[in-house]
C-alpha atoms as a PDB file:
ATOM      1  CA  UNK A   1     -45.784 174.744 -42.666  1.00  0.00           C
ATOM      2  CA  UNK A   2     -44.762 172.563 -39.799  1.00  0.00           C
ATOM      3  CA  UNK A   3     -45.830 174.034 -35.480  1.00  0.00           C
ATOM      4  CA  UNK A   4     -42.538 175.466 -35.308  1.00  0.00           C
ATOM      5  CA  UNK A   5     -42.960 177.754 -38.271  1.00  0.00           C
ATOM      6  CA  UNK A   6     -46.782 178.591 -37.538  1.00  0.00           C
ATOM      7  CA  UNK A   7     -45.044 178.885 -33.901  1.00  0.00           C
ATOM      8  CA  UNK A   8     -42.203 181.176 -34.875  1.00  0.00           C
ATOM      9  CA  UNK A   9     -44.215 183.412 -36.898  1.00  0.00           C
ATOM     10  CA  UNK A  10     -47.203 184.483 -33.578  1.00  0.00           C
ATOM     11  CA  UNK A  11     -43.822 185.082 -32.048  1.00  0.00           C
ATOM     12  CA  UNK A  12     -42.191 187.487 -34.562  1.00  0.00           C
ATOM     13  CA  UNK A  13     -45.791 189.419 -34.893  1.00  0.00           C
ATOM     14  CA  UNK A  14     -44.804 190.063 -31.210  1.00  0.00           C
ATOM     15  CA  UNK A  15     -43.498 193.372 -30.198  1.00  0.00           C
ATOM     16  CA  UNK A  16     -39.423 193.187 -29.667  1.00  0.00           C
ATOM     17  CA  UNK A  17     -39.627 194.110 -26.190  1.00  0.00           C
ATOM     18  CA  UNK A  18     -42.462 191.141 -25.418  1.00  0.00           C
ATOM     19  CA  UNK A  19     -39.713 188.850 -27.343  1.00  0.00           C
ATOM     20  CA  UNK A  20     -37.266 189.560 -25.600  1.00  0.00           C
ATOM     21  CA  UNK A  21     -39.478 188.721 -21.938  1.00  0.00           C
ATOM     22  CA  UNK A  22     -40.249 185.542 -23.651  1.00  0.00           C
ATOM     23  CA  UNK A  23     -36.692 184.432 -24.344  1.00  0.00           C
ATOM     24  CA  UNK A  24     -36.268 185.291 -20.577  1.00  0.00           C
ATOM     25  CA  UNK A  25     -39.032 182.883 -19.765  1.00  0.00           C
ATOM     26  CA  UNK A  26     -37.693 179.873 -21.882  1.00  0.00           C
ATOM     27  CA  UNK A  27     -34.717 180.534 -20.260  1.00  0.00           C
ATOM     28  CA  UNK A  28     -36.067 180.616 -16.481  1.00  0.00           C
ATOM     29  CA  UNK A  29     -37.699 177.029 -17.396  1.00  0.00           C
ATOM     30  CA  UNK A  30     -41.186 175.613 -18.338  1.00  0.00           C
ATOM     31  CA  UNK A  31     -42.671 176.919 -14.584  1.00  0.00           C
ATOM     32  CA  UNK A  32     -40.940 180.100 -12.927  1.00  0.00           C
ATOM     33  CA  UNK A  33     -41.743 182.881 -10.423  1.00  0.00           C
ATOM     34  CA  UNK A  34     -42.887 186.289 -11.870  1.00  0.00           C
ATOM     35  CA  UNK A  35     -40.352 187.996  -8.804  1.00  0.00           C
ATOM     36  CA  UNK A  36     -37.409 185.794 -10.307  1.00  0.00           C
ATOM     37  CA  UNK A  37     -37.951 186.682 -13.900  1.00  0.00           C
ATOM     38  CA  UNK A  38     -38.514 190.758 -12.768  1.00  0.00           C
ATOM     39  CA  UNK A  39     -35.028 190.421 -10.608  1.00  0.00           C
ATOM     40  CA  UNK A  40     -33.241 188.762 -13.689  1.00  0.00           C
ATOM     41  CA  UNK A  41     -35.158 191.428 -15.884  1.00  0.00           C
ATOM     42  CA  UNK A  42     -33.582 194.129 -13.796  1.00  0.00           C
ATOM     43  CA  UNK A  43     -30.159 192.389 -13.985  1.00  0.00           C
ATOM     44  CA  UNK A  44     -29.869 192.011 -18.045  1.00  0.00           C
ATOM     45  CA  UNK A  45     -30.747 195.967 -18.035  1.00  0.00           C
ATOM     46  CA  UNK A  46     -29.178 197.421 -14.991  1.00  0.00           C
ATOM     47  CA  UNK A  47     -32.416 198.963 -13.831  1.00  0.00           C
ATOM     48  CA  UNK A  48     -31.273 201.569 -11.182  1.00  0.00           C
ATOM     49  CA  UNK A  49     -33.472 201.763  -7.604  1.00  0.00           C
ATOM     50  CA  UNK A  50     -35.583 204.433  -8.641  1.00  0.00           C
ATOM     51  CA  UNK A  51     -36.702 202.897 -12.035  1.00  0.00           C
ATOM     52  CA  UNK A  52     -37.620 199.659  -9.984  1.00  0.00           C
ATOM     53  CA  UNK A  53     -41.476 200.132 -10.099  1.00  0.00           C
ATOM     54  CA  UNK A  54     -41.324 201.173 -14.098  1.00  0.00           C
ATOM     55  CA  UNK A  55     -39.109 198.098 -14.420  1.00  0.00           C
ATOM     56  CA  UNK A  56     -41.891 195.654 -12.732  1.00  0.00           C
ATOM     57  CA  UNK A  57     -44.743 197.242 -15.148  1.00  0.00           C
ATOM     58  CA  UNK A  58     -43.387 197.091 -18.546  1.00  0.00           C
ATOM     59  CA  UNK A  59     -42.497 193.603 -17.343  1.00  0.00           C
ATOM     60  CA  UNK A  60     -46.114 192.661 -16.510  1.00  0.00           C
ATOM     61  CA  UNK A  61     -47.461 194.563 -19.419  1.00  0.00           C
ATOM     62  CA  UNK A  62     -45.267 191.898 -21.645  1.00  0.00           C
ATOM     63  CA  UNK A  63     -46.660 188.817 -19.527  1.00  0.00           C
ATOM     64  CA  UNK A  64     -49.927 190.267 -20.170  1.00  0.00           C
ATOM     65  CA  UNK A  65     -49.608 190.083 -23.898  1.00  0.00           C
ATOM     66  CA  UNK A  66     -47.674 186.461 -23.617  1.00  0.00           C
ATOM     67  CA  UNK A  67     -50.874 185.409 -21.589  1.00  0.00           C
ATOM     68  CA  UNK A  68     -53.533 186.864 -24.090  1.00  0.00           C
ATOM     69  CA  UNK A  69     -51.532 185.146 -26.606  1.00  0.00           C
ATOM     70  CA  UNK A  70     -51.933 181.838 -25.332  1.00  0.00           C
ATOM     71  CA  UNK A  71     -48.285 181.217 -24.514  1.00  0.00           C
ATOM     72  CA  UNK A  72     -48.260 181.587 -21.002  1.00  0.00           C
ATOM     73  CA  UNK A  73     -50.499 180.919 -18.139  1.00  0.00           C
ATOM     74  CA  UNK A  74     -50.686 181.511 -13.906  1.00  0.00           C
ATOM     75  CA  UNK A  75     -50.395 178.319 -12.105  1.00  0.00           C
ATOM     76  CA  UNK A  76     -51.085 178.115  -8.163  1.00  0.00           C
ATOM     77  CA  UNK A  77     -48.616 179.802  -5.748  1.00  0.00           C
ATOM     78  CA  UNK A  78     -47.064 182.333  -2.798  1.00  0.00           C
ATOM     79  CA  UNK A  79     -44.705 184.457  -1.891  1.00  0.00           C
ATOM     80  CA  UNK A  80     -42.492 182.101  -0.901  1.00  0.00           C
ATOM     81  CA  UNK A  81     -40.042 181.068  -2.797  1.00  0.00           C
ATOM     82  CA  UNK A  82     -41.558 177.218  -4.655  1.00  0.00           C
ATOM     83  CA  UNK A  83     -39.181 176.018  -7.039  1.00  0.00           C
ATOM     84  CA  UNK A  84     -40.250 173.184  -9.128  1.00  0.00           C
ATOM     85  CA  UNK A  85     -43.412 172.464  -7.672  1.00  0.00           C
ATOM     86  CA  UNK A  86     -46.058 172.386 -10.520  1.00  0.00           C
ATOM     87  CA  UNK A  87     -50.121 173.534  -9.063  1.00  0.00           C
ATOM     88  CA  UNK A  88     -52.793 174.064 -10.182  1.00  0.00           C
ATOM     89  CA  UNK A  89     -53.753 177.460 -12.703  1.00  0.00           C
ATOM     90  CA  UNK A  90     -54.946 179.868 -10.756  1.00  0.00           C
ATOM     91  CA  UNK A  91     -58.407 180.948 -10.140  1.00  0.00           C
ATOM     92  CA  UNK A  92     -58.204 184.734  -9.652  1.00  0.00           C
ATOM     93  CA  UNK A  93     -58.392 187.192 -12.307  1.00  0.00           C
ATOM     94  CA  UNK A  94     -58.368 190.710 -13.186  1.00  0.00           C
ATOM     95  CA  UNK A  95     -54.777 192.406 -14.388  1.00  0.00           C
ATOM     96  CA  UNK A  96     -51.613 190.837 -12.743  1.00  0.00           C
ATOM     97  CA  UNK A  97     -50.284 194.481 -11.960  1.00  0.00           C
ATOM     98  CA  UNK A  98     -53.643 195.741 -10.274  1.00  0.00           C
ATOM     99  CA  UNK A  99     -52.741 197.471  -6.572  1.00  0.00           C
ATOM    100  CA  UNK A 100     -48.440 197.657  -7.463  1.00  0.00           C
ATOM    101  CA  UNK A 101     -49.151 201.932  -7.163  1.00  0.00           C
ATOM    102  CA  UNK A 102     -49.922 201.118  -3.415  1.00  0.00           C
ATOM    103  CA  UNK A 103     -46.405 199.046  -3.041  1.00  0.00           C
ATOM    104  CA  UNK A 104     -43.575 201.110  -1.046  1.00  0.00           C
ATOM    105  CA  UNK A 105     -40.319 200.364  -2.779  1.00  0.00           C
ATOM    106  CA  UNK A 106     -37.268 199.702  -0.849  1.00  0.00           C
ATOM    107  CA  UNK A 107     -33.697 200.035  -2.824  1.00  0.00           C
ATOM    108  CA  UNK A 108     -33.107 196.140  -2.797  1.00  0.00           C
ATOM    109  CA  UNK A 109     -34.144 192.714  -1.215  1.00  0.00           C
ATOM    110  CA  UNK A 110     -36.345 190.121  -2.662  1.00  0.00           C
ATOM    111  CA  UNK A 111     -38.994 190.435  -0.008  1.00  0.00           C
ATOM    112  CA  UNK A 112     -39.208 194.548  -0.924  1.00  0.00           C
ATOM    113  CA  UNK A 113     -39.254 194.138  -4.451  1.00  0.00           C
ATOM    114  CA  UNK A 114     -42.461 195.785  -5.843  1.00  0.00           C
ATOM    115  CA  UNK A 115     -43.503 192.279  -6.676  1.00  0.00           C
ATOM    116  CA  UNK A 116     -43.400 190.224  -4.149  1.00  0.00           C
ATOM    117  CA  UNK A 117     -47.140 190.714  -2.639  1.00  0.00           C
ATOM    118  CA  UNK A 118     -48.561 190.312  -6.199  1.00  0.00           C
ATOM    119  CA  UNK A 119     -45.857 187.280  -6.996  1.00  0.00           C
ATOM    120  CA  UNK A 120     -47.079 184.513  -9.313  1.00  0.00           C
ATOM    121  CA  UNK A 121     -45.648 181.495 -11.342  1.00  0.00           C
ATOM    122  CA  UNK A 122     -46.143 181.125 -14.971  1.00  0.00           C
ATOM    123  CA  UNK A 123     -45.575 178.475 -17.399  1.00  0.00           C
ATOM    124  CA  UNK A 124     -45.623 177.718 -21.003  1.00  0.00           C
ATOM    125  CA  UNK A 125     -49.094 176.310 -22.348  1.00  0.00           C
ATOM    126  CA  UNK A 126     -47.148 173.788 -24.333  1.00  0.00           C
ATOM    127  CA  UNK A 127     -43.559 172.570 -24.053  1.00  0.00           C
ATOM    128  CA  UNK A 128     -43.393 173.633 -27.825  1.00  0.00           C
ATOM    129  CA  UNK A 129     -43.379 177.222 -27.013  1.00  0.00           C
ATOM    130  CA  UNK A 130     -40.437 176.893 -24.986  1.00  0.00           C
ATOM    131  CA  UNK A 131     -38.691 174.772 -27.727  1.00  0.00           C
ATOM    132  CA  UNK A 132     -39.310 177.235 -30.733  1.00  0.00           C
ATOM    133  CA  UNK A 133     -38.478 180.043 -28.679  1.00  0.00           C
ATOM    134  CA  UNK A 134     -34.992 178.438 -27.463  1.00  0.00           C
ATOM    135  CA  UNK A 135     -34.468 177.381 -30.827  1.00  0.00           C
ATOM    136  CA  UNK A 136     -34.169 181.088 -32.529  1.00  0.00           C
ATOM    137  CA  UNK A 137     -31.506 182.217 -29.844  1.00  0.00           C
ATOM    138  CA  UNK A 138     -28.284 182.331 -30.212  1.00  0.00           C
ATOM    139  CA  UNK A 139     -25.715 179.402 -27.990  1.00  0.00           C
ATOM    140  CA  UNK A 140     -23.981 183.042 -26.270  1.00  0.00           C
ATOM    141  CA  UNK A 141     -27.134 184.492 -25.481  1.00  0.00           C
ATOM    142  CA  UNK A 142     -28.766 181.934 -23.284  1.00  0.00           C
ATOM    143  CA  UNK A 143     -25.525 181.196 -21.925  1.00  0.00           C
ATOM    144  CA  UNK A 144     -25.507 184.468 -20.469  1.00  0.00           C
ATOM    145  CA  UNK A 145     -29.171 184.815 -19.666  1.00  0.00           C
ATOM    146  CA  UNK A 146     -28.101 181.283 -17.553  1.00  0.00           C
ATOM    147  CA  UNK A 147     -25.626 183.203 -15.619  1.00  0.00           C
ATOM    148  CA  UNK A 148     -27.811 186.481 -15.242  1.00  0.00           C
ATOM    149  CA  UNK A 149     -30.197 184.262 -13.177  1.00  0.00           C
ATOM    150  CA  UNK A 150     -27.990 182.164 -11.467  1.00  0.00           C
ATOM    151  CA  UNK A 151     -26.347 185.528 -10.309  1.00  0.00           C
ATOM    152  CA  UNK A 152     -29.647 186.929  -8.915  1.00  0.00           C
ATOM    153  CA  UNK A 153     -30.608 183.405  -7.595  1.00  0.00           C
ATOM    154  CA  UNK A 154     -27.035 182.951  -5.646  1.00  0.00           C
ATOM    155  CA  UNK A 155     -27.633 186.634  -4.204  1.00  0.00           C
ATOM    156  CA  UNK A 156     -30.879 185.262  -2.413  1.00  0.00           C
ATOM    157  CA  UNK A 157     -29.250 183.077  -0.962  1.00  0.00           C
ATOM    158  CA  UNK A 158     -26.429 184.994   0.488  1.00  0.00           C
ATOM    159  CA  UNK A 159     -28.969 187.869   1.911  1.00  0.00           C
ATOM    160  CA  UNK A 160     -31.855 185.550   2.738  1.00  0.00           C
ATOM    161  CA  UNK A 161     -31.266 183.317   6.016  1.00  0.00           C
ATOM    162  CA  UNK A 162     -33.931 181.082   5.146  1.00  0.00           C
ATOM    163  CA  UNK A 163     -32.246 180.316   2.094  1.00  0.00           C
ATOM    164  CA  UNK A 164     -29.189 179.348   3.101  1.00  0.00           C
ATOM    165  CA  UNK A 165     -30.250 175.960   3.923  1.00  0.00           C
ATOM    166  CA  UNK A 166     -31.950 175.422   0.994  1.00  0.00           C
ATOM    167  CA  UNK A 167     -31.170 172.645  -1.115  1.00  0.00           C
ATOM    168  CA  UNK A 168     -33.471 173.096  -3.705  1.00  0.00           C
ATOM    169  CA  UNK A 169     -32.977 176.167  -4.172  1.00  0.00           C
ATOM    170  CA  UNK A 170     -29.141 175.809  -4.242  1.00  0.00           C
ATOM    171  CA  UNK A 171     -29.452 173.228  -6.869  1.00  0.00           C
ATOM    172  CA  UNK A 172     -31.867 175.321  -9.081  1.00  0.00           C
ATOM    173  CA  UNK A 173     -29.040 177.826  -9.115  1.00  0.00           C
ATOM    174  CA  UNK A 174     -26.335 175.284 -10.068  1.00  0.00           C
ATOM    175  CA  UNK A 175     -28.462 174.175 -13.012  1.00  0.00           C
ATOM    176  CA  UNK A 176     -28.110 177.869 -14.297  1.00  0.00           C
ATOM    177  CA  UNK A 177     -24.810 178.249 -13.468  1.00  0.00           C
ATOM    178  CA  UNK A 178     -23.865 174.727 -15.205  1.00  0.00           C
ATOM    179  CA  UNK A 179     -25.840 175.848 -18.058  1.00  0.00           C
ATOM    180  CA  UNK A 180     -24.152 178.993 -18.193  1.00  0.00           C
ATOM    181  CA  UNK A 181     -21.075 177.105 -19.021  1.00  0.00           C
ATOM    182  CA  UNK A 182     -19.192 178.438 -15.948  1.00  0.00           C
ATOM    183  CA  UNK A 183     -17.180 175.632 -14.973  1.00  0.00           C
ATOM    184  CA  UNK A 184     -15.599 176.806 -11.910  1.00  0.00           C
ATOM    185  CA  UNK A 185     -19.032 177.963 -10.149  1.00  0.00           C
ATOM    186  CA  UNK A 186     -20.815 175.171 -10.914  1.00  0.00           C
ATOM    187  CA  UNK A 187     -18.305 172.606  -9.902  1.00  0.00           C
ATOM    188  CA  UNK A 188     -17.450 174.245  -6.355  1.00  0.00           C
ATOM    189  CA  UNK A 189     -21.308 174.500  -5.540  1.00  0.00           C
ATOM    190  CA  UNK A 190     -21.757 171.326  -7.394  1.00  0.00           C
ATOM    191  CA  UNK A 191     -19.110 169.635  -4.381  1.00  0.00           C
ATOM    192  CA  UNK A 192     -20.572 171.722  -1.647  1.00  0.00           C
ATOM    193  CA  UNK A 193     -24.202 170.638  -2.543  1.00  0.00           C
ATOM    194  CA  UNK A 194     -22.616 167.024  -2.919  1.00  0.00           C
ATOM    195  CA  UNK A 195     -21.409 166.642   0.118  1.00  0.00           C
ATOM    196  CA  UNK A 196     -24.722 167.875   1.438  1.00  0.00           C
ATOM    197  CA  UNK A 197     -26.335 165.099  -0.029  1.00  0.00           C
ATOM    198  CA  UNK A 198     -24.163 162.597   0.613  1.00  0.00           C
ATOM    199  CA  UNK A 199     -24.590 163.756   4.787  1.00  0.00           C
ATOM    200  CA  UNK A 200     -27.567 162.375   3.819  1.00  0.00           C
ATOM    201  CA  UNK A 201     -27.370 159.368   2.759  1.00  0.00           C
ATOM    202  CA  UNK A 202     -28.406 160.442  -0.893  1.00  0.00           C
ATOM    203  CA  UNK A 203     -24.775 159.518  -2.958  1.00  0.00           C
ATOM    204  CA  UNK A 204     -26.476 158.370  -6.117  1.00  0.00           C
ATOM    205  CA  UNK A 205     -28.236 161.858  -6.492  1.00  0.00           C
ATOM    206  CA  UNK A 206     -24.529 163.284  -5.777  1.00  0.00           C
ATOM    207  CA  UNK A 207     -23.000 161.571  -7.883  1.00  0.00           C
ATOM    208  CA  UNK A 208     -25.365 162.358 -10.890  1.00  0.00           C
ATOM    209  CA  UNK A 209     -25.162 166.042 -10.376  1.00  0.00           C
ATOM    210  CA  UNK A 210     -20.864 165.788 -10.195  1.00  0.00           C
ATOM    211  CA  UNK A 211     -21.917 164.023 -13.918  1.00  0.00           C
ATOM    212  CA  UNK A 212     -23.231 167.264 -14.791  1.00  0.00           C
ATOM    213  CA  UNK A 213     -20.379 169.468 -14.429  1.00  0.00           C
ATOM    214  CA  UNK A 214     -18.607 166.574 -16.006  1.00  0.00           C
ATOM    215  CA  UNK A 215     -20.549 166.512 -19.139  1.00  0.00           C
ATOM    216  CA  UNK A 216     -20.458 170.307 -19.655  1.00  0.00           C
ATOM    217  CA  UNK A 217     -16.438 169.464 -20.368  1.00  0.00           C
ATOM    218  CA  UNK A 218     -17.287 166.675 -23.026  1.00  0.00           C
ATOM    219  CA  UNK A 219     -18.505 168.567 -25.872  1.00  0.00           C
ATOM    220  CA  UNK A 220     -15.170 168.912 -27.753  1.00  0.00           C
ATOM    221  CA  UNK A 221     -14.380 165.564 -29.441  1.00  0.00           C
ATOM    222  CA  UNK A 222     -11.375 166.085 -31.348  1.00  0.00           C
ATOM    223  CA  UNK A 223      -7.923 165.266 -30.778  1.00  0.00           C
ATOM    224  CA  UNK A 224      -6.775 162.709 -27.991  1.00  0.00           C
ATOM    225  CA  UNK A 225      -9.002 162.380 -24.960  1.00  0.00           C
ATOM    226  CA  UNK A 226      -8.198 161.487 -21.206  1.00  0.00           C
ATOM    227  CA  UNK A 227     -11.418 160.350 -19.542  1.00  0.00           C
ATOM    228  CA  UNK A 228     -13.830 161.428 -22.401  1.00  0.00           C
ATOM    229  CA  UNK A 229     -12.574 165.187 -21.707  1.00  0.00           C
ATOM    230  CA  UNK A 230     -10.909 166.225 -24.726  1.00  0.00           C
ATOM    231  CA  UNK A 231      -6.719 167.501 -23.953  1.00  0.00           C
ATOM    232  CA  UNK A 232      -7.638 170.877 -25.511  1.00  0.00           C
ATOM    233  CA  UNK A 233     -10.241 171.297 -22.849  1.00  0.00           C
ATOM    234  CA  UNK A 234      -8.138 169.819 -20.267  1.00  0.00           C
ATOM    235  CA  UNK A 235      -5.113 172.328 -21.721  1.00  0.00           C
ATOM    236  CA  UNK A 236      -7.446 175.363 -21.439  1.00  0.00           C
ATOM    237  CA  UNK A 237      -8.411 174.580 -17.702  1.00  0.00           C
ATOM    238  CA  UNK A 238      -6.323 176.966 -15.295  1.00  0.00           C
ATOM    239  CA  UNK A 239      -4.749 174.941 -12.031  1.00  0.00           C
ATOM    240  CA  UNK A 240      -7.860 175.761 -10.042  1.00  0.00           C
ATOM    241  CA  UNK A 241      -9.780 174.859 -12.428  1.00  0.00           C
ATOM    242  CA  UNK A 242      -8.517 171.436 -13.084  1.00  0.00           C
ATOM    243  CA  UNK A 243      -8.431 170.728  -8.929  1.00  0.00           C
ATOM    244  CA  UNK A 244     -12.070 171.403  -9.320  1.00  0.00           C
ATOM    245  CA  UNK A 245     -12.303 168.673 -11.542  1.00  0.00           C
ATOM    246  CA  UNK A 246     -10.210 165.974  -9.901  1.00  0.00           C
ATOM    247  CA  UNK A 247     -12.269 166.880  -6.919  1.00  0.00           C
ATOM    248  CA  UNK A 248     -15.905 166.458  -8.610  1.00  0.00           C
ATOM    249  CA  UNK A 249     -14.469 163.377 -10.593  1.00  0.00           C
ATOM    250  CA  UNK A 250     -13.285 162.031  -7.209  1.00  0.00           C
END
């Protein structure tokens, strides 16, 4: 049997629920906050306010079992919101949910979540994890776990001040909204994020993520094309649409 098989068969001896986590994970990225995967967890089921703290334990309990497993480890980190900064694994132990029963839960807000004093960041052991676990699910289904997190990402930034300014962050949620094969988000924050970087003197990085939106539209082949974009796709584009894309090709 090849690593993928011997890989895909630990995770099917895996309870659905702990599956189901996982494909959240590979989704999230090879390194992700715990608080970002618990408000996307809450998101895919429509947890109400009061089942908040219930919500945050099974979640644990199921990053418990991916850690036991050997698929998932703690890496070095805060509160505050790190994205894409990789540190070291983390030297405290004991049970990642130890102390939540003390936590006062407020209806919504990152910074009341029942997380956020015990927040970590995770990632895979091995990028083949990720892989074999991406592999088994379905185009749709990622697609919409893309734009489940993107959704809870984009709401941080409208109710946190100090994220408003932050261009990391804003591009981490235009990655899952590109992903999520949402044209028309990801090209208007791709073009406000642009011209961000381009006030900064940084036009080659805008200009490779306007490629990105591009690409998204590329996919179809067939038929006659006008600027590697198919004329079905371009046909299919509403008129706002298709000013997005003059603009981002611009």
């Amino acid at each position: 049997k090849s690593v993928n098989d011997l890989l895909l068969y630990r995770l099917d001896a895996l309870d659905s629920s702990v599956r189901t986590t996982l494909h959240l994970a590979a989704v999230l990225g090879t390194e992700f906050d715990l608080l970002d995967a618990a408000l996307t967890y809450e998101e895919m089921f429509d947890v109400i306010d009061s089942d908040r703290f219930q919500s945050a334990m099974e979640l644990c309990a199921h990053f418990d079992v991916a850690e036991k497993e050997g698929i998932l480890e703690q890496v070095l980190s805060s509160t505050e919101h790190d994205q894409d900064e990789f540190g070291d694994p983390a030297d405290e132990e004991g049970n990642l949910c130890a102390g939540l029963e003390d936590v006062f839960i407020s209806p919504s807000g990152r910074k009341s979540h029942p997380l956020y004093s015990d927040n970590r960041r995770y990632r895979f052991t091995h990028d083949s994890w990720k892989t074999s676990i991406l592999s088994v699910m379905l185009d749709g289904r990622k697609e919409e776990m893309h734009e489940q997190i993107a959704t809870v990402l984009e709401r941080e930034i409208v109710e946190e001040t100090e994220s408003k300014d932050d261009l990391e962050l804003q591009i981490h949620v235009f990655k899952h909204w590109n992903l999520s094969g949402n044209f028309t988000k990801a090209a208007e924050l791709a073009l406000m994020i642009g011209g961000q970087l381009m006030i900064l003197g940084l036009n080659s990085q805008a200009d490779l993520l306007f490629s990105d939106v591009i690409v998204g539209l590329k996919n179809e082949q067939d038929g006659v094309s006008y600027g590697d974009i198919s004329s079905s796709v371009l046909d299919a584009l509403e008129p706002a649409e298709l000013e997005l894309l003059i603009k981002v090709y611009i």
